[in-house]
PDB file of N, CA and C in Angstrom:
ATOM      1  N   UNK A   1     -22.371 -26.960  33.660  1.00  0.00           N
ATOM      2  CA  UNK A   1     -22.056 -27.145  32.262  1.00  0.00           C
ATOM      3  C   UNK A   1     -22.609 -25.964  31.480  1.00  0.00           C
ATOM      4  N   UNK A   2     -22.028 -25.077  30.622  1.00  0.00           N
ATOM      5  CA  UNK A   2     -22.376 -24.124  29.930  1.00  0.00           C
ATOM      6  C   UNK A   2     -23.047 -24.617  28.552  1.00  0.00           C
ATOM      7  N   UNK A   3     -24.159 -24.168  28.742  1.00  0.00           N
ATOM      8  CA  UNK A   3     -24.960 -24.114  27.461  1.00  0.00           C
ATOM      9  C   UNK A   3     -24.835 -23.388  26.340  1.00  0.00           C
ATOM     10  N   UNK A   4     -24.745 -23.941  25.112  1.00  0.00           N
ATOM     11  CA  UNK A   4     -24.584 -23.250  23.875  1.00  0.00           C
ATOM     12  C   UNK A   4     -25.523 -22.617  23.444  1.00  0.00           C
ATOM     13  N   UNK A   5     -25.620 -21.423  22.674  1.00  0.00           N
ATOM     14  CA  UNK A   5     -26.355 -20.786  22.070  1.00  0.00           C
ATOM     15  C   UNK A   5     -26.745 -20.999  20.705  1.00  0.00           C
ATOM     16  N   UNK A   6     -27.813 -21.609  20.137  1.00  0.00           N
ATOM     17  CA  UNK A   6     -28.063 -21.837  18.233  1.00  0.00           C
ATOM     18  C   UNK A   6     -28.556 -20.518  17.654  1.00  0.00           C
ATOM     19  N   UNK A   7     -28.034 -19.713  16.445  1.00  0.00           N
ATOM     20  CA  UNK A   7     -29.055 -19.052  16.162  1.00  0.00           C
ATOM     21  C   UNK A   7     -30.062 -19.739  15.557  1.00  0.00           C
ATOM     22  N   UNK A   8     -30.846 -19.030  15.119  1.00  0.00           N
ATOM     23  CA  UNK A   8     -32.268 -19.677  14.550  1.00  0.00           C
ATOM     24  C   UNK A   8     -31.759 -19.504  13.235  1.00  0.00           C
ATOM     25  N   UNK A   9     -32.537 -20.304  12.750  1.00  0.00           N
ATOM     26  CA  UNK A   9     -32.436 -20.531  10.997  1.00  0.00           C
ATOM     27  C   UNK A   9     -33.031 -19.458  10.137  1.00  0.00           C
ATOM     28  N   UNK A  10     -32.717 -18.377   9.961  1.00  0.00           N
ATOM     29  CA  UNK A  10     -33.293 -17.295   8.966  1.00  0.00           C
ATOM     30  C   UNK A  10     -34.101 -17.722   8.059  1.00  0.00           C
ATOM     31  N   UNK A  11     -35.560 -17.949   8.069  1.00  0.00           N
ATOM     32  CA  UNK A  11     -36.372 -17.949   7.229  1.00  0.00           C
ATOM     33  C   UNK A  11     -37.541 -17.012   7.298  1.00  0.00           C
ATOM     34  N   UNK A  12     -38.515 -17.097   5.955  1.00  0.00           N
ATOM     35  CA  UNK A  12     -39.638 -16.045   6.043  1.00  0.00           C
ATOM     36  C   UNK A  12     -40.940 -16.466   7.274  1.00  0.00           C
ATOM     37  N   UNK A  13     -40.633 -17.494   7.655  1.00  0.00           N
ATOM     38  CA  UNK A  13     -41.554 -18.349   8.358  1.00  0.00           C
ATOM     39  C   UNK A  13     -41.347 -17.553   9.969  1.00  0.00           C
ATOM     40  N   UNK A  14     -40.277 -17.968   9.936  1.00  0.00           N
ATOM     41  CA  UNK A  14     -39.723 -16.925  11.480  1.00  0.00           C
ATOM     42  C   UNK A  14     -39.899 -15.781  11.360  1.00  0.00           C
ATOM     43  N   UNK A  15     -39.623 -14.994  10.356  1.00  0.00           N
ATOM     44  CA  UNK A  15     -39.801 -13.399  10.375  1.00  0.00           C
ATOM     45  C   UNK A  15     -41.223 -13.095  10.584  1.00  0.00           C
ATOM     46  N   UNK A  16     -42.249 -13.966   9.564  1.00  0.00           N
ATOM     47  CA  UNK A  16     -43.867 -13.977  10.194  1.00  0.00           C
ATOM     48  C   UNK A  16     -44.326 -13.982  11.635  1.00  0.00           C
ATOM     49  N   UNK A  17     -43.895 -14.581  12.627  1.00  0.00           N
ATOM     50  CA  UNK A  17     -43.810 -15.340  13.615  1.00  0.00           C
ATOM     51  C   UNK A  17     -42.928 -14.141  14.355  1.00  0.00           C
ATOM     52  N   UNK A  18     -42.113 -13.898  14.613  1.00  0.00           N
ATOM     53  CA  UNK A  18     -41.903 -12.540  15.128  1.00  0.00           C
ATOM     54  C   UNK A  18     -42.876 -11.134  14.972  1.00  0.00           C
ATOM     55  N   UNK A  19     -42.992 -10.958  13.281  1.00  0.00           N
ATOM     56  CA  UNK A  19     -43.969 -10.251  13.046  1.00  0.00           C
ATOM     57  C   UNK A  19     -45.364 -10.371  13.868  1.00  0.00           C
ATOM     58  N   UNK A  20     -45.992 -11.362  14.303  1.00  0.00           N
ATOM     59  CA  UNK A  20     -47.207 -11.835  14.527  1.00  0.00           C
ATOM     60  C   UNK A  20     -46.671 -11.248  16.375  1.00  0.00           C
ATOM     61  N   UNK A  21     -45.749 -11.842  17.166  1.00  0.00           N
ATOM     62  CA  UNK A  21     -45.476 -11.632  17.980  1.00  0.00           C
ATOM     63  C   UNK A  21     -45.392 -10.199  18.686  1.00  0.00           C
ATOM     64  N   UNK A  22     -44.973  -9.161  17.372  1.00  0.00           N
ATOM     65  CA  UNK A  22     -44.741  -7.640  17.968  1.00  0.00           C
ATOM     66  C   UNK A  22     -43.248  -7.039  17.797  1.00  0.00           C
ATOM     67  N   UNK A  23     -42.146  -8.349  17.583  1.00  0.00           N
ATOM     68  CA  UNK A  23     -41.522  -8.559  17.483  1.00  0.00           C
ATOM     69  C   UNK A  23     -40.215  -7.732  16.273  1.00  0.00           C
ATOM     70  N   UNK A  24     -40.304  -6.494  15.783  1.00  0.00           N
ATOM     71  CA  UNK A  24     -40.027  -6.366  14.998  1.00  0.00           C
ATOM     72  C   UNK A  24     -39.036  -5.966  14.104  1.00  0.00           C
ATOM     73  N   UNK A  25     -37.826  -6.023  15.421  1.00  0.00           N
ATOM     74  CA  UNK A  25     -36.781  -5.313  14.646  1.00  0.00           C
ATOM     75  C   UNK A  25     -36.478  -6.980  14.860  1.00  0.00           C
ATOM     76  N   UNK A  26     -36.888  -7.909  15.285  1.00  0.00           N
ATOM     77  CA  UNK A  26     -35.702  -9.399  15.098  1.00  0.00           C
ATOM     78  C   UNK A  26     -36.780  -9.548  13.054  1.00  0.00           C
ATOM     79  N   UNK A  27     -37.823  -9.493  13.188  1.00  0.00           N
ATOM     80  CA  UNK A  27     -38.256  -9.784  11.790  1.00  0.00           C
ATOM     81  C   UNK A  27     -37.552  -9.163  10.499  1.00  0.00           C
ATOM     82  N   UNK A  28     -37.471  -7.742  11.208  1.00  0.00           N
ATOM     83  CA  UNK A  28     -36.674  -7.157  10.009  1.00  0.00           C
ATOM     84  C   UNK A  28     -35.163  -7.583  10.023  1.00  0.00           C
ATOM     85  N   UNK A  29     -34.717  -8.120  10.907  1.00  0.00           N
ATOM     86  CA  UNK A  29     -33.235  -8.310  10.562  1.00  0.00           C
ATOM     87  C   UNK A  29     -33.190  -9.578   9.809  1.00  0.00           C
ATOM     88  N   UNK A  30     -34.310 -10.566  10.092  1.00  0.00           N
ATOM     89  CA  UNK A  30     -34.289 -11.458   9.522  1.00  0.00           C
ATOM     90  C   UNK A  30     -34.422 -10.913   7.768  1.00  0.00           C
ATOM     91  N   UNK A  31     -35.360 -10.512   7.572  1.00  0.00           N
ATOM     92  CA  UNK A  31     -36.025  -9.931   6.207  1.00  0.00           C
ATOM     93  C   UNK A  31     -34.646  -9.335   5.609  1.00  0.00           C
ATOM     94  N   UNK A  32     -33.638  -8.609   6.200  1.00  0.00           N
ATOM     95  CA  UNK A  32     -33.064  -8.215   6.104  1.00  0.00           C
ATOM     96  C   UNK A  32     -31.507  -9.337   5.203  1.00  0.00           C
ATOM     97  N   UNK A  33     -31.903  -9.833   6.135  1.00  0.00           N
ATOM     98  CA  UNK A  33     -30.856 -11.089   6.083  1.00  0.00           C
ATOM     99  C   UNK A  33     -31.472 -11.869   4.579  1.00  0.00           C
ATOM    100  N   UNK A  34     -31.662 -12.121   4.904  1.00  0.00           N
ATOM    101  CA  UNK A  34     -32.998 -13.132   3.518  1.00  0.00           C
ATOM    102  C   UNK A  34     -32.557 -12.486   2.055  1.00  0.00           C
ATOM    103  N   UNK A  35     -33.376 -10.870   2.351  1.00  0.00           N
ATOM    104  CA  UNK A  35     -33.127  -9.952   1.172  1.00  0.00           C
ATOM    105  C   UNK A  35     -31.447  -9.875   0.199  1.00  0.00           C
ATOM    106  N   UNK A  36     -30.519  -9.962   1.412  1.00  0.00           N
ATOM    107  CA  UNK A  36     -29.161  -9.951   0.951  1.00  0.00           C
ATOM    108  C   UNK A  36     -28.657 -11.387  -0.054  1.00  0.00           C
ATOM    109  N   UNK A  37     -29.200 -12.230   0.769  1.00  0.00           N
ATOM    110  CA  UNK A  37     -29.348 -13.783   0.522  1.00  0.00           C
ATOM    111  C   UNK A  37     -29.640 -13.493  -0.690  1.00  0.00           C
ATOM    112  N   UNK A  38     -31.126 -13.059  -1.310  1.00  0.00           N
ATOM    113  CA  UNK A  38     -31.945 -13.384  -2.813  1.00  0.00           C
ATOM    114  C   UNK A  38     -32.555 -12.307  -2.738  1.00  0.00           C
ATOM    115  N   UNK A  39     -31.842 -11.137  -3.643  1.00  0.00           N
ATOM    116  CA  UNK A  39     -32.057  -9.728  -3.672  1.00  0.00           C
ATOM    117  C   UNK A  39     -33.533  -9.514  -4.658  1.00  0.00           C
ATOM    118  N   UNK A  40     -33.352 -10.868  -5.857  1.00  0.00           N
ATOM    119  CA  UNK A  40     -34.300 -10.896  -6.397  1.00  0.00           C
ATOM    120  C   UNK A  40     -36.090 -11.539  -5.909  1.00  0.00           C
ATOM    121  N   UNK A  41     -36.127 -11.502  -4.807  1.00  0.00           N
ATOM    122  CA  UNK A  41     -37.615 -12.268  -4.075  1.00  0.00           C
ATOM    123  C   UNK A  41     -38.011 -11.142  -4.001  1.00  0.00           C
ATOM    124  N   UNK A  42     -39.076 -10.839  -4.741  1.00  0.00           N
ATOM    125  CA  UNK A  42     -40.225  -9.569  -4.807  1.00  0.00           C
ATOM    126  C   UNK A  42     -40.911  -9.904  -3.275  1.00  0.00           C
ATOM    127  N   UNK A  43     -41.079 -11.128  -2.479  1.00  0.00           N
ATOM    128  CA  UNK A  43     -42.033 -10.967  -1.229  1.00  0.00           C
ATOM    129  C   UNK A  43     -41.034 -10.630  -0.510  1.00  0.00           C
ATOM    130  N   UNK A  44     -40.116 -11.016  -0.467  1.00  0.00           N
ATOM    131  CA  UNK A  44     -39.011 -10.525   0.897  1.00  0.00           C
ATOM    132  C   UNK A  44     -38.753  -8.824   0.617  1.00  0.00           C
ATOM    133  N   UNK A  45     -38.886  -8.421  -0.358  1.00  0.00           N
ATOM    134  CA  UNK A  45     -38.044  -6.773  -0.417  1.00  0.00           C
ATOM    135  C   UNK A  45     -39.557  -6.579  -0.077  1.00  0.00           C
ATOM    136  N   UNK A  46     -40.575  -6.601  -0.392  1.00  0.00           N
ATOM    137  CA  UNK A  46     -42.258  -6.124   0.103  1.00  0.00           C
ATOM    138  C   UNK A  46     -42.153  -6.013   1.290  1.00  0.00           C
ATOM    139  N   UNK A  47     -42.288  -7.180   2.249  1.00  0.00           N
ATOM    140  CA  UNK A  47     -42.239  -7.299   3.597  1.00  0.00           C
ATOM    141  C   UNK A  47     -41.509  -5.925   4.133  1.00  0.00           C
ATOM    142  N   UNK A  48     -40.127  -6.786   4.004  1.00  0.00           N
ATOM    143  CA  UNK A  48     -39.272  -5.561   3.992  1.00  0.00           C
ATOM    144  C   UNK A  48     -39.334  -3.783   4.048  1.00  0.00           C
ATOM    145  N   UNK A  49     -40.068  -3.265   3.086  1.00  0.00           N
ATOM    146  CA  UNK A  49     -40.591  -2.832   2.588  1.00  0.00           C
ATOM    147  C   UNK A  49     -41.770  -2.145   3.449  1.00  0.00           C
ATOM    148  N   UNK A  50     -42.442  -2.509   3.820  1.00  0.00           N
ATOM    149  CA  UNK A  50     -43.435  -2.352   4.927  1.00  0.00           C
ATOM    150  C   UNK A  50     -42.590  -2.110   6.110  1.00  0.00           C
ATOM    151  N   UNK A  51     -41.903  -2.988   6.600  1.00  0.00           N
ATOM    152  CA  UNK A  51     -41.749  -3.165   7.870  1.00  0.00           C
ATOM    153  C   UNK A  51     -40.546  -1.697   8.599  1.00  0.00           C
ATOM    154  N   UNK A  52     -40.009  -1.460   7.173  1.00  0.00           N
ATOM    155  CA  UNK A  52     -38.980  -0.362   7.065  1.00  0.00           C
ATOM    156  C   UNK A  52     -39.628   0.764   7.462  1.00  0.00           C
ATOM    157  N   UNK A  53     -40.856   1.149   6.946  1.00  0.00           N
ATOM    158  CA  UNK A  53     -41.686   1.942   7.630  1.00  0.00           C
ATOM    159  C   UNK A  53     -42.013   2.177   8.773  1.00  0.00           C
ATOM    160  N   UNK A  54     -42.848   0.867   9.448  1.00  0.00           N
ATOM    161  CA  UNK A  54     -43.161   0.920  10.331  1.00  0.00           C
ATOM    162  C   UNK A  54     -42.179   1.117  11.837  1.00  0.00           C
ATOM    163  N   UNK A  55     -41.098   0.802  11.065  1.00  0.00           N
ATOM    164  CA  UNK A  55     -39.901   1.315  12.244  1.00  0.00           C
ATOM    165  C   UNK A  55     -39.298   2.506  12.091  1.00  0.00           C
ATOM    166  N   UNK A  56     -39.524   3.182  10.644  1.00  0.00           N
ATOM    167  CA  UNK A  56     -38.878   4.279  10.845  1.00  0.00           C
ATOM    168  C   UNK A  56     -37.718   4.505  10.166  1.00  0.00           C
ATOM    169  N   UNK A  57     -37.642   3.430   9.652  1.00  0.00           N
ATOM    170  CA  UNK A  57     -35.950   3.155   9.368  1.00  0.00           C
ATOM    171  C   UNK A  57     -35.941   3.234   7.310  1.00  0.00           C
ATOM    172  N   UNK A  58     -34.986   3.375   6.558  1.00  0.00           N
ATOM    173  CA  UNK A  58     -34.771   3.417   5.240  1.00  0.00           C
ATOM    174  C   UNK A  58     -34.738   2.142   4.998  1.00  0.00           C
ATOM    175  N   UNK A  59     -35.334   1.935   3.815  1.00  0.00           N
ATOM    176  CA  UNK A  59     -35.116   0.130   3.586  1.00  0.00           C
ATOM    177  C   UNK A  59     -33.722  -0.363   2.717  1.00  0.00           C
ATOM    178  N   UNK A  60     -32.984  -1.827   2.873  1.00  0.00           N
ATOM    179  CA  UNK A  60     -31.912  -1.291   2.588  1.00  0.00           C
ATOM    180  C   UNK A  60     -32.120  -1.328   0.350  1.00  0.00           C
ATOM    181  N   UNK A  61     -31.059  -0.855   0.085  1.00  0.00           N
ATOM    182  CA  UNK A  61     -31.168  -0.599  -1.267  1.00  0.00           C
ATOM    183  C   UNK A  61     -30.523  -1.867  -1.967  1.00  0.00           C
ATOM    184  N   UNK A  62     -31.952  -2.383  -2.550  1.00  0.00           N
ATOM    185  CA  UNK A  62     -31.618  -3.723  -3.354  1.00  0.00           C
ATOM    186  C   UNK A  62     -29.873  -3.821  -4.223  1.00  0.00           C
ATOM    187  N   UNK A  63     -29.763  -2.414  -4.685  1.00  0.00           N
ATOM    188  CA  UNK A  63     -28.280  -2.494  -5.446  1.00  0.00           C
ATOM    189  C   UNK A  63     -27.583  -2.511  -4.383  1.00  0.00           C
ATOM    190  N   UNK A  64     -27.680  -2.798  -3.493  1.00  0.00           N
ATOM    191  CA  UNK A  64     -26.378  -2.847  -2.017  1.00  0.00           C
ATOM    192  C   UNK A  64     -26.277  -4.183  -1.775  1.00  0.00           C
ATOM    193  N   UNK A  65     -27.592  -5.036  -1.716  1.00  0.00           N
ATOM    194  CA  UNK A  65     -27.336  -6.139  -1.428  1.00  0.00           C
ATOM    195  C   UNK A  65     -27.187  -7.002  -2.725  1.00  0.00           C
ATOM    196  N   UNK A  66     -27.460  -6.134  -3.995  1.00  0.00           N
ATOM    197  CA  UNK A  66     -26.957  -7.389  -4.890  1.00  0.00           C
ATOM    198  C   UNK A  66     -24.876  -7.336  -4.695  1.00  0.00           C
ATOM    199  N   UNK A  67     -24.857  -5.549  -5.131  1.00  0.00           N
ATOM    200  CA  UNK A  67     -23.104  -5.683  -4.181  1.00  0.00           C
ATOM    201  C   UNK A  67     -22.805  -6.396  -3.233  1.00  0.00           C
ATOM    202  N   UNK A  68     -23.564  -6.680  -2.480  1.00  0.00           N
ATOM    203  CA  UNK A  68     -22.752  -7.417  -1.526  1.00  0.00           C
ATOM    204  C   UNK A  68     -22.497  -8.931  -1.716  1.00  0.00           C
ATOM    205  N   UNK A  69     -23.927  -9.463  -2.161  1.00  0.00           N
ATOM    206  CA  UNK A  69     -23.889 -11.001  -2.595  1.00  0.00           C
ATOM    207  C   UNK A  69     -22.749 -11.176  -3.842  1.00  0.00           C
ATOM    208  N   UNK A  70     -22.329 -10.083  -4.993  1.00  0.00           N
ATOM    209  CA  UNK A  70     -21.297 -10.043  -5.657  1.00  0.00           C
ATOM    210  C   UNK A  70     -20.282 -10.356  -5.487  1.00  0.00           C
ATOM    211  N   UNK A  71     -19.645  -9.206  -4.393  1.00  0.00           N
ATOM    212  CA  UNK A  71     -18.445  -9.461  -3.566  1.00  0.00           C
ATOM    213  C   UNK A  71     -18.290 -10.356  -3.075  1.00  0.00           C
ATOM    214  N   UNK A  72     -19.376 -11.328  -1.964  1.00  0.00           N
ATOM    215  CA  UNK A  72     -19.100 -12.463  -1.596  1.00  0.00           C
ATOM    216  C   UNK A  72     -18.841 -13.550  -2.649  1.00  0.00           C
ATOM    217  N   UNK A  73     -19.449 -13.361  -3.144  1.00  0.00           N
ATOM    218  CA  UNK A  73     -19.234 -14.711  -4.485  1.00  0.00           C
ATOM    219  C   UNK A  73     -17.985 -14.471  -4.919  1.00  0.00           C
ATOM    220  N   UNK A  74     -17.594 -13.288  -5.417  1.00  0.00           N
ATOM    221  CA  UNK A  74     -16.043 -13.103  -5.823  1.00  0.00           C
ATOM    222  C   UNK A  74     -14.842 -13.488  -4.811  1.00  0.00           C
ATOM    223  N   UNK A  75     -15.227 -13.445  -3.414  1.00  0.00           N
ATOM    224  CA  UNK A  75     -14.380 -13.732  -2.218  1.00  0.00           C
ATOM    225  C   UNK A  75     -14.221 -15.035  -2.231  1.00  0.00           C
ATOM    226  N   UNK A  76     -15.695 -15.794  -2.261  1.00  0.00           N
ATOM    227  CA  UNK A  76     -15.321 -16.913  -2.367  1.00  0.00           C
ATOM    228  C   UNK A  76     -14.872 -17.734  -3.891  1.00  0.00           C
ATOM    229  N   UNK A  77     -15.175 -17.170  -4.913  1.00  0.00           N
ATOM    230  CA  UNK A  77     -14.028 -17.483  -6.287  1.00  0.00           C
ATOM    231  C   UNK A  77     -12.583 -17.358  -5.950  1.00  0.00           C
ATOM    232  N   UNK A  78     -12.240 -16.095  -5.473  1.00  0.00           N
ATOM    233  CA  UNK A  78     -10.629 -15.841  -4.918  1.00  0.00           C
ATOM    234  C   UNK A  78     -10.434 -17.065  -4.014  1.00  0.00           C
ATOM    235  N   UNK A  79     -10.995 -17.077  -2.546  1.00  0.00           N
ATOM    236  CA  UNK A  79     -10.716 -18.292  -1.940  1.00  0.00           C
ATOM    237  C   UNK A  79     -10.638 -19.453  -3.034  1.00  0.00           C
ATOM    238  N   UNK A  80     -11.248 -20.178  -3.558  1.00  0.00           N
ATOM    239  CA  UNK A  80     -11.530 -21.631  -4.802  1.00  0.00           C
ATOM    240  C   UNK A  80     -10.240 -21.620  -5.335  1.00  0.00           C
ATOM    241  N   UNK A  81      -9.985 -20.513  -6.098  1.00  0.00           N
ATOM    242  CA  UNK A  81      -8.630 -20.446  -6.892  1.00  0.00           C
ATOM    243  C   UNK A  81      -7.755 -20.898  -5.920  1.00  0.00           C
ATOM    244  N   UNK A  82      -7.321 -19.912  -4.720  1.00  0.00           N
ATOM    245  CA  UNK A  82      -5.992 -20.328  -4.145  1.00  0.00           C
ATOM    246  C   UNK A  82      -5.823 -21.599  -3.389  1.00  0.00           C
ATOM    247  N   UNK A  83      -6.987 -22.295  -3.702  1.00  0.00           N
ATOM    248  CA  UNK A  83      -6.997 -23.457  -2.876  1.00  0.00           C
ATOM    249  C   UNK A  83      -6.373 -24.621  -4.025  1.00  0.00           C
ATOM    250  N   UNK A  84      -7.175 -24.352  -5.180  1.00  0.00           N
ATOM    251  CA  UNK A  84      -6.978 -25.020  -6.231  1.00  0.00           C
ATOM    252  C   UNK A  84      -5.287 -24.742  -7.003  1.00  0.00           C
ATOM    253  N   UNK A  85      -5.033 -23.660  -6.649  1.00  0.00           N
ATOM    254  CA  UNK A  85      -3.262 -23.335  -6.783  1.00  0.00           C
ATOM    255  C   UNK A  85      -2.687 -24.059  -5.793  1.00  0.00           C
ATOM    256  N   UNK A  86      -3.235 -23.834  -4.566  1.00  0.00           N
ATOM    257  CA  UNK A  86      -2.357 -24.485  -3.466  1.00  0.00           C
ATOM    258  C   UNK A  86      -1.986 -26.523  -3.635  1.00  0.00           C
ATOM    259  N   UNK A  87      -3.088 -26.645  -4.284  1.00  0.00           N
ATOM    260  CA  UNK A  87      -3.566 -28.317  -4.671  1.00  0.00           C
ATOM    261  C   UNK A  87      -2.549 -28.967  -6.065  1.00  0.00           C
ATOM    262  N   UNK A  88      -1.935 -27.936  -6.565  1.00  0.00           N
ATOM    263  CA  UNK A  88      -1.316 -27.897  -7.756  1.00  0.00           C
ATOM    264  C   UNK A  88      -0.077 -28.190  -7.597  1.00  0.00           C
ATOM    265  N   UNK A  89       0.548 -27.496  -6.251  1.00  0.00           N
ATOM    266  CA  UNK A  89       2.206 -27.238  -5.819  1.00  0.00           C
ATOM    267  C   UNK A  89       2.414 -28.400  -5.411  1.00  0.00           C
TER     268      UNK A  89
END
């Protein structure tokens, strides 16, 4: 029987917990993830922030992920509408 795979639940709790582990590019993707989520959490862009360093890597740019959470919200407004047109016919 083939076993399914869950991801884990993206929280700051796990990214600690990786962090603590050594773990650190799964923390930053998490952090990463999070940040896009709620561009505005001063502890997640910190972390972040740090951890961008310590790998070497550019941290990503808060105006990217508020664009992006934008766009999604607008994707899903476009989706709402045509559903709500489609509900109309």
């Amino acid at each position: 029987m083939a076993q399914s795979t869950m991801e884990p639940m993206k929280t700051k709790t796990l990214a600690e917990v990786y962090l603590k582990q050594g773990h650190l590019q799964e923390a930053y993707e998490i952090l990463k993830a999070l940040a896009e989520k709620d561009p505005r959490d001063l502890e997640i862009r910190e972390r972040l922030k740090e951890l961008s360093e310590k790998l070497g890597v550019a941290p990503p740019s808060i105006a990217q992920s508020v664009r992006l959470r934008e766009k999604r919200l607008q994707t899903l407004g476009t989706w709402l509408m045509n559903i709500q047109n489609r509900r109309k016919k």
